[in-house]
Structure formats: C-alpha cells, structure tokens
N, C-alpha and C. Protein backbone atom coordinates (compact mmCIF):
# COMPACT_ATOMS: atom_id res chain seq x y z
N UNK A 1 142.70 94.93 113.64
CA UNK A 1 141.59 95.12 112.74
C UNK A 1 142.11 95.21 111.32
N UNK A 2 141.61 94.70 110.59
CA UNK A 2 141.79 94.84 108.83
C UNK A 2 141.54 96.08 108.44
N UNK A 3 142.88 96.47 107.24
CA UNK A 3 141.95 97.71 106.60
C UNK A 3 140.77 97.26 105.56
N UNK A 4 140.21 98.64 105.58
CA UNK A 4 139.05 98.38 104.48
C UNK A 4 139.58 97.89 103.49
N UNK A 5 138.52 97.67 102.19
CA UNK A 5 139.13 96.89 100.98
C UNK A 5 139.51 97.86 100.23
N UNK A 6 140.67 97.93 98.98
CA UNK A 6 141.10 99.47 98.42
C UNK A 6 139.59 99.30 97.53
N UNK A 7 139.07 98.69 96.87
CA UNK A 7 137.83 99.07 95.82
C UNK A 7 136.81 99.21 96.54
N UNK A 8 136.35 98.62 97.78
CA UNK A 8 135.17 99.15 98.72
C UNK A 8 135.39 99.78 100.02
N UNK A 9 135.79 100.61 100.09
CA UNK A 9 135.72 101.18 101.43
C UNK A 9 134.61 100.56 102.64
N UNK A 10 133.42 100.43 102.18
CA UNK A 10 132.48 99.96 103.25
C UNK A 10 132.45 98.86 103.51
N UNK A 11 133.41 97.33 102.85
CA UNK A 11 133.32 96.39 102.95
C UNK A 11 134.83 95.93 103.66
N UNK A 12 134.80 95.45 104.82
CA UNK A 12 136.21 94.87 106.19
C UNK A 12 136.18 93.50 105.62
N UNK A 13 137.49 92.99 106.16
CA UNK A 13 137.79 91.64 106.29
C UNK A 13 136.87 90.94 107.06
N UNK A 14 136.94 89.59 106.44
CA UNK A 14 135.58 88.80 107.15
C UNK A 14 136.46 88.51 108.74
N UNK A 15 137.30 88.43 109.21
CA UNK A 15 138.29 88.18 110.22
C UNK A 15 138.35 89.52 111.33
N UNK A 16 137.64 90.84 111.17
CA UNK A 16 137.65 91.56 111.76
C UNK A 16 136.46 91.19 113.22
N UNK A 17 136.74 91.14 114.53
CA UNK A 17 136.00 91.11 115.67
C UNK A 17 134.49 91.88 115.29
N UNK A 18 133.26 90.93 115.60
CA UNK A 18 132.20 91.60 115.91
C UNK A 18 132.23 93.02 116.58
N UNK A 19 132.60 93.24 117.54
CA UNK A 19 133.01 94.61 117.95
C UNK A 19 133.81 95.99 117.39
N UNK A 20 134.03 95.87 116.44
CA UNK A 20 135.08 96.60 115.53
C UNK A 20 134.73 97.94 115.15
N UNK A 21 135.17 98.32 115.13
CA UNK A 21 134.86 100.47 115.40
C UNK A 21 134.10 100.14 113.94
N UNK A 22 133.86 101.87 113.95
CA UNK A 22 133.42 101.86 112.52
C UNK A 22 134.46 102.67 111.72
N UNK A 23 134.03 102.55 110.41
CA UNK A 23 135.15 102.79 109.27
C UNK A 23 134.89 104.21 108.32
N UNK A 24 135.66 105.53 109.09
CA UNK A 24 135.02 106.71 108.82
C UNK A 24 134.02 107.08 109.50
N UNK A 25 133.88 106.60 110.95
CA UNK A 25 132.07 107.36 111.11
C UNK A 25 131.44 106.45 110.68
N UNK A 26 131.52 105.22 109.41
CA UNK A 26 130.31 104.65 108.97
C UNK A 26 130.08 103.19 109.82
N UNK A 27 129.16 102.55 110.00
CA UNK A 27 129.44 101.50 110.20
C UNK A 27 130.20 100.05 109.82
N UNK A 28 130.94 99.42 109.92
CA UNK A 28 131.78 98.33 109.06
C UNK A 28 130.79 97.09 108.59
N UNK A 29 131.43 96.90 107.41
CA UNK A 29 130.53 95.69 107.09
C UNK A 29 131.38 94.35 106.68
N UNK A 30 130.88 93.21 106.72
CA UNK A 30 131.47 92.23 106.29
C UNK A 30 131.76 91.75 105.25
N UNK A 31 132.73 90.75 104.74
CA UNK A 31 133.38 90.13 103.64
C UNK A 31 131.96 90.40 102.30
N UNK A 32 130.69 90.02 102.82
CA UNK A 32 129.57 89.95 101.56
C UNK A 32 129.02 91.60 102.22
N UNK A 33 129.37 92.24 102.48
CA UNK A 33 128.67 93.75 102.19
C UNK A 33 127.62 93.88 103.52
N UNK A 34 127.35 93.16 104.63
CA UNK A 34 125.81 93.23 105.44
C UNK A 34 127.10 93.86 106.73
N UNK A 35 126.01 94.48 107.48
CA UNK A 35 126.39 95.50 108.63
C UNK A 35 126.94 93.97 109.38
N UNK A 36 127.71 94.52 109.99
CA UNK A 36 128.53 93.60 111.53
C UNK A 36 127.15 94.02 112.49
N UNK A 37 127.53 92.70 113.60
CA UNK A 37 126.33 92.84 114.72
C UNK A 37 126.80 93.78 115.23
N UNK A 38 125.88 94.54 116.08
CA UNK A 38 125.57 95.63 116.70
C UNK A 38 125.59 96.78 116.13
N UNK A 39 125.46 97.23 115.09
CA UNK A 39 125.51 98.02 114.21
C UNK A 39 123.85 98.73 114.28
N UNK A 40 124.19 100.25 114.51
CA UNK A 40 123.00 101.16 114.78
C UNK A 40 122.41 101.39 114.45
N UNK A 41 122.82 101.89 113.20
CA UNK A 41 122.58 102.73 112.01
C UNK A 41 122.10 102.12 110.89
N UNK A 42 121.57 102.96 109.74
CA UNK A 42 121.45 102.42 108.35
C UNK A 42 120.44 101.76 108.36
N UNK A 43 119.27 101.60 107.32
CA UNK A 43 118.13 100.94 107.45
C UNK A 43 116.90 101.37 107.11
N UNK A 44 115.96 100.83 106.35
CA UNK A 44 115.06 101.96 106.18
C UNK A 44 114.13 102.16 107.88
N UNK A 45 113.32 103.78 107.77
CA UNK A 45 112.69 103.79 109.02
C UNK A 45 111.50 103.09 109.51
N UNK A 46 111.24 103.35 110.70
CA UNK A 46 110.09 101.95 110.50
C UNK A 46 108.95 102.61 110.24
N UNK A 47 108.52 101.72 109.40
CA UNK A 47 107.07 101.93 109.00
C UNK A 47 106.84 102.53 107.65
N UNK A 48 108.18 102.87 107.12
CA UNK A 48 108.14 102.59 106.30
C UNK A 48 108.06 101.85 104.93
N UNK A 49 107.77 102.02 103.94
CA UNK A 49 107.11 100.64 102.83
C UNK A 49 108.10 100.63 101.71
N UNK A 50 108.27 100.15 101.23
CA UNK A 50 109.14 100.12 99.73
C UNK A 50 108.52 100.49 98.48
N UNK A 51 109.25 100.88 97.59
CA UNK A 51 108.27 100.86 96.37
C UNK A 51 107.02 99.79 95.74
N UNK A 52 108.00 98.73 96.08
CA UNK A 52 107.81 97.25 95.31
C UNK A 52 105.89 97.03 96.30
N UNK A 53 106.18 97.38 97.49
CA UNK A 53 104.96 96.97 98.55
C UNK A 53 103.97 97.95 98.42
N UNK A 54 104.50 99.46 98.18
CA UNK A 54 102.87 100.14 97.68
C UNK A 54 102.07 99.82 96.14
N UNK A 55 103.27 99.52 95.63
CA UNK A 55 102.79 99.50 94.13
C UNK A 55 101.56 97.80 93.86
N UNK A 56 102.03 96.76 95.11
CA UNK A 56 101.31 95.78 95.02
C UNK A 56 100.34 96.14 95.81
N UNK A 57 100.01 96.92 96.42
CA UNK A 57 98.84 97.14 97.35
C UNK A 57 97.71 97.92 96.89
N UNK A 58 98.98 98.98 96.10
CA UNK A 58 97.65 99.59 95.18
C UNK A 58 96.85 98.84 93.78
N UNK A 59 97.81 97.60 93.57
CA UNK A 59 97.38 96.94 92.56
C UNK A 59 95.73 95.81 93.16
N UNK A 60 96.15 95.28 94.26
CA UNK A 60 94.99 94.49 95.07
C UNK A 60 94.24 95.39 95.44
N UNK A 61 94.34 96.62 96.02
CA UNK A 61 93.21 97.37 95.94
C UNK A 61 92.49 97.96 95.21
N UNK A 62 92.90 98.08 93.22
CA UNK A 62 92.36 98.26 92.75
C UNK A 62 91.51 97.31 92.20
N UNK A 63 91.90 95.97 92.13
CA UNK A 63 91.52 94.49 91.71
C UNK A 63 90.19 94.58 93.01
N UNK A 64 90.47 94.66 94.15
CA UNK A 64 89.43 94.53 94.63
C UNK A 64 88.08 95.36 95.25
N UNK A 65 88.30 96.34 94.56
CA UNK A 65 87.32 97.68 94.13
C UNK A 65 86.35 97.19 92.86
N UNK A 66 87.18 96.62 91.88
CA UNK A 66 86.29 95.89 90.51
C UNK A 66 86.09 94.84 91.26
N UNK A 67 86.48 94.04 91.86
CA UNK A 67 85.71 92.47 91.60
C UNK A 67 86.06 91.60 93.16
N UNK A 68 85.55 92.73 94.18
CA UNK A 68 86.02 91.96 95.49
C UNK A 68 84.17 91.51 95.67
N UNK A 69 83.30 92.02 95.81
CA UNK A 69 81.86 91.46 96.40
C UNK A 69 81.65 90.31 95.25
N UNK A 70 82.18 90.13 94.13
CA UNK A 70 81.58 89.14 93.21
C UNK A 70 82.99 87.65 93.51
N UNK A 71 84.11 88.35 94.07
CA UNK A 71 84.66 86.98 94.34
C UNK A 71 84.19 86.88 95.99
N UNK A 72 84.23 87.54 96.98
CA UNK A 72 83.91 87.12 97.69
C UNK A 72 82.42 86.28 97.74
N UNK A 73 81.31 86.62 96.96
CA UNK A 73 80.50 85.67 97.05
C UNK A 73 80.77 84.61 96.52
N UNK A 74 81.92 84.03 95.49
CA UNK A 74 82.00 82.90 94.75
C UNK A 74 82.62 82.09 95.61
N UNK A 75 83.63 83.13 96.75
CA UNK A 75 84.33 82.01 97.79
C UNK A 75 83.12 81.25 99.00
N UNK A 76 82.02 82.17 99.38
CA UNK A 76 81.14 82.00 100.28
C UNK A 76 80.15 80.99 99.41
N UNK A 77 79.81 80.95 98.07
CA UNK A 77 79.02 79.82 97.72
C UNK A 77 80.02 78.26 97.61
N UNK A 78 81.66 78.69 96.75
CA UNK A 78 81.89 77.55 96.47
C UNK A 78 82.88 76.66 97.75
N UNK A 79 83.14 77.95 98.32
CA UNK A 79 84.03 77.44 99.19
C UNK A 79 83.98 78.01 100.69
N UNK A 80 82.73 77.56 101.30
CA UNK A 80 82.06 78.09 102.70
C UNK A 80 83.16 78.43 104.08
N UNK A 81 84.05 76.93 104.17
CA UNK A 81 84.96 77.21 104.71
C UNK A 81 86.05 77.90 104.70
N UNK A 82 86.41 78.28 103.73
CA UNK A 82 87.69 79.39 103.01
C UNK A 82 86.78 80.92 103.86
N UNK A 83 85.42 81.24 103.31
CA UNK A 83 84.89 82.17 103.64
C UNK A 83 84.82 82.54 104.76
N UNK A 84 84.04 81.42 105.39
CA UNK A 84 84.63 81.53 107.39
C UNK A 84 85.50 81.94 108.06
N UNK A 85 86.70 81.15 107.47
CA UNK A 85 87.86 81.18 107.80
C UNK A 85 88.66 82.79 107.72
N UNK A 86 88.05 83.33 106.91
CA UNK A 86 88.01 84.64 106.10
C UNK A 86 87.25 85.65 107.52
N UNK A 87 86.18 85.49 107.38
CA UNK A 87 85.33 86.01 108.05
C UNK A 87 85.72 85.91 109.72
N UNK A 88 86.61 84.74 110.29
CA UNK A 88 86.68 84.98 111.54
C UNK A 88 87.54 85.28 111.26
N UNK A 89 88.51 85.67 111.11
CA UNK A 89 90.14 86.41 111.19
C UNK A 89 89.89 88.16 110.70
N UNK A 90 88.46 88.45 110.39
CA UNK A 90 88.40 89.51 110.68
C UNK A 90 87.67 90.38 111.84
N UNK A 91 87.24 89.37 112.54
CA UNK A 91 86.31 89.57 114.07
C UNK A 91 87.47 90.08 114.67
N UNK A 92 87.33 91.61 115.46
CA UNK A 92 88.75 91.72 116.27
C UNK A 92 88.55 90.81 117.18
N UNK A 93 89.84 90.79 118.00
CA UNK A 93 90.31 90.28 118.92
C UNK A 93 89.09 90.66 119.82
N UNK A 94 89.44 92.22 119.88
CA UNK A 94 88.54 92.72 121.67
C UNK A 94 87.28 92.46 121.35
N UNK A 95 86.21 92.25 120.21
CA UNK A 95 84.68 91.86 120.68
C UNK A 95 84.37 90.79 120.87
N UNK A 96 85.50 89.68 120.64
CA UNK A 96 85.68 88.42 120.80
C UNK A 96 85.63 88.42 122.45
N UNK A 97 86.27 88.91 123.07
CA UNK A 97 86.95 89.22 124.44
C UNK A 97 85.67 90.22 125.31
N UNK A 98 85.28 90.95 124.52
CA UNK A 98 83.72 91.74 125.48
C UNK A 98 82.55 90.86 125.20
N UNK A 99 82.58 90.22 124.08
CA UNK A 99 81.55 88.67 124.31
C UNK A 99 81.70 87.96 125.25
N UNK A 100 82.80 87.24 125.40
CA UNK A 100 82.98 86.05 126.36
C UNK A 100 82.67 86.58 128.04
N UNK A 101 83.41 88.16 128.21
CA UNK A 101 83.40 88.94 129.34
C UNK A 101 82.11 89.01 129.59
N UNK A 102 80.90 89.10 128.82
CA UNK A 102 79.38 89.79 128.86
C UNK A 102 78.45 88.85 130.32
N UNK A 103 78.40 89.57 130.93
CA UNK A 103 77.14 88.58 131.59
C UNK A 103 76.16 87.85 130.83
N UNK A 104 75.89 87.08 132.11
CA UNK A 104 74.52 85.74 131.09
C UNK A 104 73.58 86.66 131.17
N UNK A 105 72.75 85.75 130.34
CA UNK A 105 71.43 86.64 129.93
C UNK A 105 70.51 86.02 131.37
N UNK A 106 70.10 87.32 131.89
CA UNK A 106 68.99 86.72 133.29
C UNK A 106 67.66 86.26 132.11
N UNK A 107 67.46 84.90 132.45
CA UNK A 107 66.24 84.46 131.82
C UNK A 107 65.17 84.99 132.54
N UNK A 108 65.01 85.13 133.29
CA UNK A 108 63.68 85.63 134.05
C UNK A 108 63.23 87.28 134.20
N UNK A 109 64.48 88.01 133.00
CA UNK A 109 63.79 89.38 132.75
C UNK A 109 63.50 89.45 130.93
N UNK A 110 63.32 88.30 130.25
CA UNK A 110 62.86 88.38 129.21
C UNK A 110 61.79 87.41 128.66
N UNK A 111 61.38 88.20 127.71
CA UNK A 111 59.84 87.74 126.98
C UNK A 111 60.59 86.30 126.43
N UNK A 112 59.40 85.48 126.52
CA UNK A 112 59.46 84.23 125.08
C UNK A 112 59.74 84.84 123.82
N UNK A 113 59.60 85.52 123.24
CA UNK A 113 60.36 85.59 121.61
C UNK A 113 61.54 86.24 121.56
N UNK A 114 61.91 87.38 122.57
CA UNK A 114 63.31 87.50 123.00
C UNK A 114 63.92 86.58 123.24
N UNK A 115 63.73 85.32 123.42
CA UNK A 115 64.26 83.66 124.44
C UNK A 115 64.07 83.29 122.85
N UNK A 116 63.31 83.32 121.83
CA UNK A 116 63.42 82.11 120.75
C UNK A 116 64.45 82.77 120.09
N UNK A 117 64.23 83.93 120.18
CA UNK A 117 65.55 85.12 119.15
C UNK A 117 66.88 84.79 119.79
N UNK A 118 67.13 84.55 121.21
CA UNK A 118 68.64 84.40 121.37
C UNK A 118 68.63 82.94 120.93
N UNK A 119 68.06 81.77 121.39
CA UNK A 119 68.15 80.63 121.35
C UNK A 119 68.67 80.05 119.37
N UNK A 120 67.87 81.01 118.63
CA UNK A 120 68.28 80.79 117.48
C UNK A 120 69.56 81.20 117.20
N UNK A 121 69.84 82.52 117.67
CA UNK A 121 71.04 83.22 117.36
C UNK A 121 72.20 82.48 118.13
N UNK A 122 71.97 81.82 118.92
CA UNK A 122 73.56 81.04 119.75
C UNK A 122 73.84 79.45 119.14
N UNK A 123 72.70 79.70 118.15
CA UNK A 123 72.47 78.17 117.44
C UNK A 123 73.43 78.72 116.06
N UNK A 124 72.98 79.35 115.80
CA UNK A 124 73.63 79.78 114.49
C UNK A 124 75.63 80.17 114.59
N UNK A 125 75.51 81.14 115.53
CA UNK A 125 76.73 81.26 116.27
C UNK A 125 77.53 80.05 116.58
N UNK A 126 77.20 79.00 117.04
CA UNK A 126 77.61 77.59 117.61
C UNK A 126 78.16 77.13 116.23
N UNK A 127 77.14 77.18 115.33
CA UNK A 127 77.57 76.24 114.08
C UNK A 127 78.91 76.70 113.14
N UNK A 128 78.18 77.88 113.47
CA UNK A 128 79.24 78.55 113.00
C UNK A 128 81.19 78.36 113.68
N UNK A 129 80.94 78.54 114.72
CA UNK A 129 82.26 78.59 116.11
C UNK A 129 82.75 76.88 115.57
N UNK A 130 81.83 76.31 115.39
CA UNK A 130 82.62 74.78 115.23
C UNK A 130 82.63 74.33 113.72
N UNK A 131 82.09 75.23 112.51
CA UNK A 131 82.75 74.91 111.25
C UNK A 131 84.59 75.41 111.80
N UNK A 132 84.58 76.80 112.36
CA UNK A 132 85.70 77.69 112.16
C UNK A 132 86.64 76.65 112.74
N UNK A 133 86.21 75.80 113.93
CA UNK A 133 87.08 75.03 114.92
C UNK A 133 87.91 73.77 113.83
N UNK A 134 86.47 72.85 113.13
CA UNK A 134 87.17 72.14 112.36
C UNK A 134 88.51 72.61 111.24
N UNK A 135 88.16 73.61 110.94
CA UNK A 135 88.74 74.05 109.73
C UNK A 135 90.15 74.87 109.88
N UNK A 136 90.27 74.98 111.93
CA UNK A 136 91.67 75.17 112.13
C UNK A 136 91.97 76.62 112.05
C-alpha cells in the first residue's frame, strides 16, 4: 500500500488496491480526492438538502405564491397540452389504480340522467386520456 501524500493526508496513491484499509480510522481516497469503493462513511445524511436546494425552493415557492394561478392559466389557455401534461403527472398513482380496480356501473340500478351524467363524464375523461396519450 502507498503512504499517504506528505501535503494531504486524506489523499493515497492512485495504485493503492480497491480494498485498502483506511488511513487513521479515516477512509482512503484516491489520486483526485473521491472515497475508494467500498467506503462507508462520509456523506451527507439522507434526506438531507443542501443549502444551494432550499434556497431554490424557497425562491419557486415564493415566485409561485405571486404568480402561480395567473401562469398556470396562461399555460392552460396558450398551451393546453403542456397543462395536461401538467395536470396528469399530478393524478396519484393509487386513484389511477382504484379507478381502473372500480366495478362497472350496473346499468340497470340507475336513472336516465344519472346514465347522461356518466356518459358525458367518460366522454370528457376519454378526450382527455387520449390528448395525454398523444402528447406522451
């Protein structure tokens, strides 16, 4: 095994075995400074965020507190499919999945305008399901 470098201690010869102890307790790193494979340690924890990622999140969330219902309608007038596209990627997964699961509707325990009310509504739904289809 190589010794460490005399000006970086945390940085090994690029020639040292993937397997290579660690250096002090710490983990060894390679010729450009990044942990050797299998290396445990070190890292931020998960789920954690960075500065750089709250500070942009709080910036889009304040942008879209002022002016999210006035762009979202400009995307839904000028650009229907963007909006869709928008709009189904926020349908979860599971009501997608307790729809399809749902029994049929028994026609023979409902009124005629209950029957024109779904018939419209699976029309609208349809058109909808196959803009989203074209548009990928």
């Amino acid at each position: 095994m190589a010794l460490p470098d005399q000006n970086n201690p945390w940085v090994v010869d690029a020639k040292v075995p993937m397997n290579a102890p660690t250096t002090q307790g710490v983990p060894a790193r390679d010729h450009q400074g990044r942990f050797l494979t299998g290396n445990s340690g070190g890292g931020r924890r998960k789920g954690s965020r960075n500065r750089l990622t709250e500070r942009f999140l709080d910036t889009i969330a304040d942008d879209f507190a002022d002016h999210g219902a006035q762009a979202i309608a400009m995307v839904r007038i000028h650009d229907p499919a963007t909006y869709l596209r928008i709009v189904g990627s926020l349908v979860p997964r599971e009501l997608i999945l307790q729809r399809e699961l749902s029994p049929p509707i028994n026609l023979a325990e409902i009124s005629d305008d209950e029957l024109i009310k779904y018939i419209d509504w699976r029309r609208r739904q349809k058109n909808v399901e196959d803009v989203v289809r074209t548009i990928g």
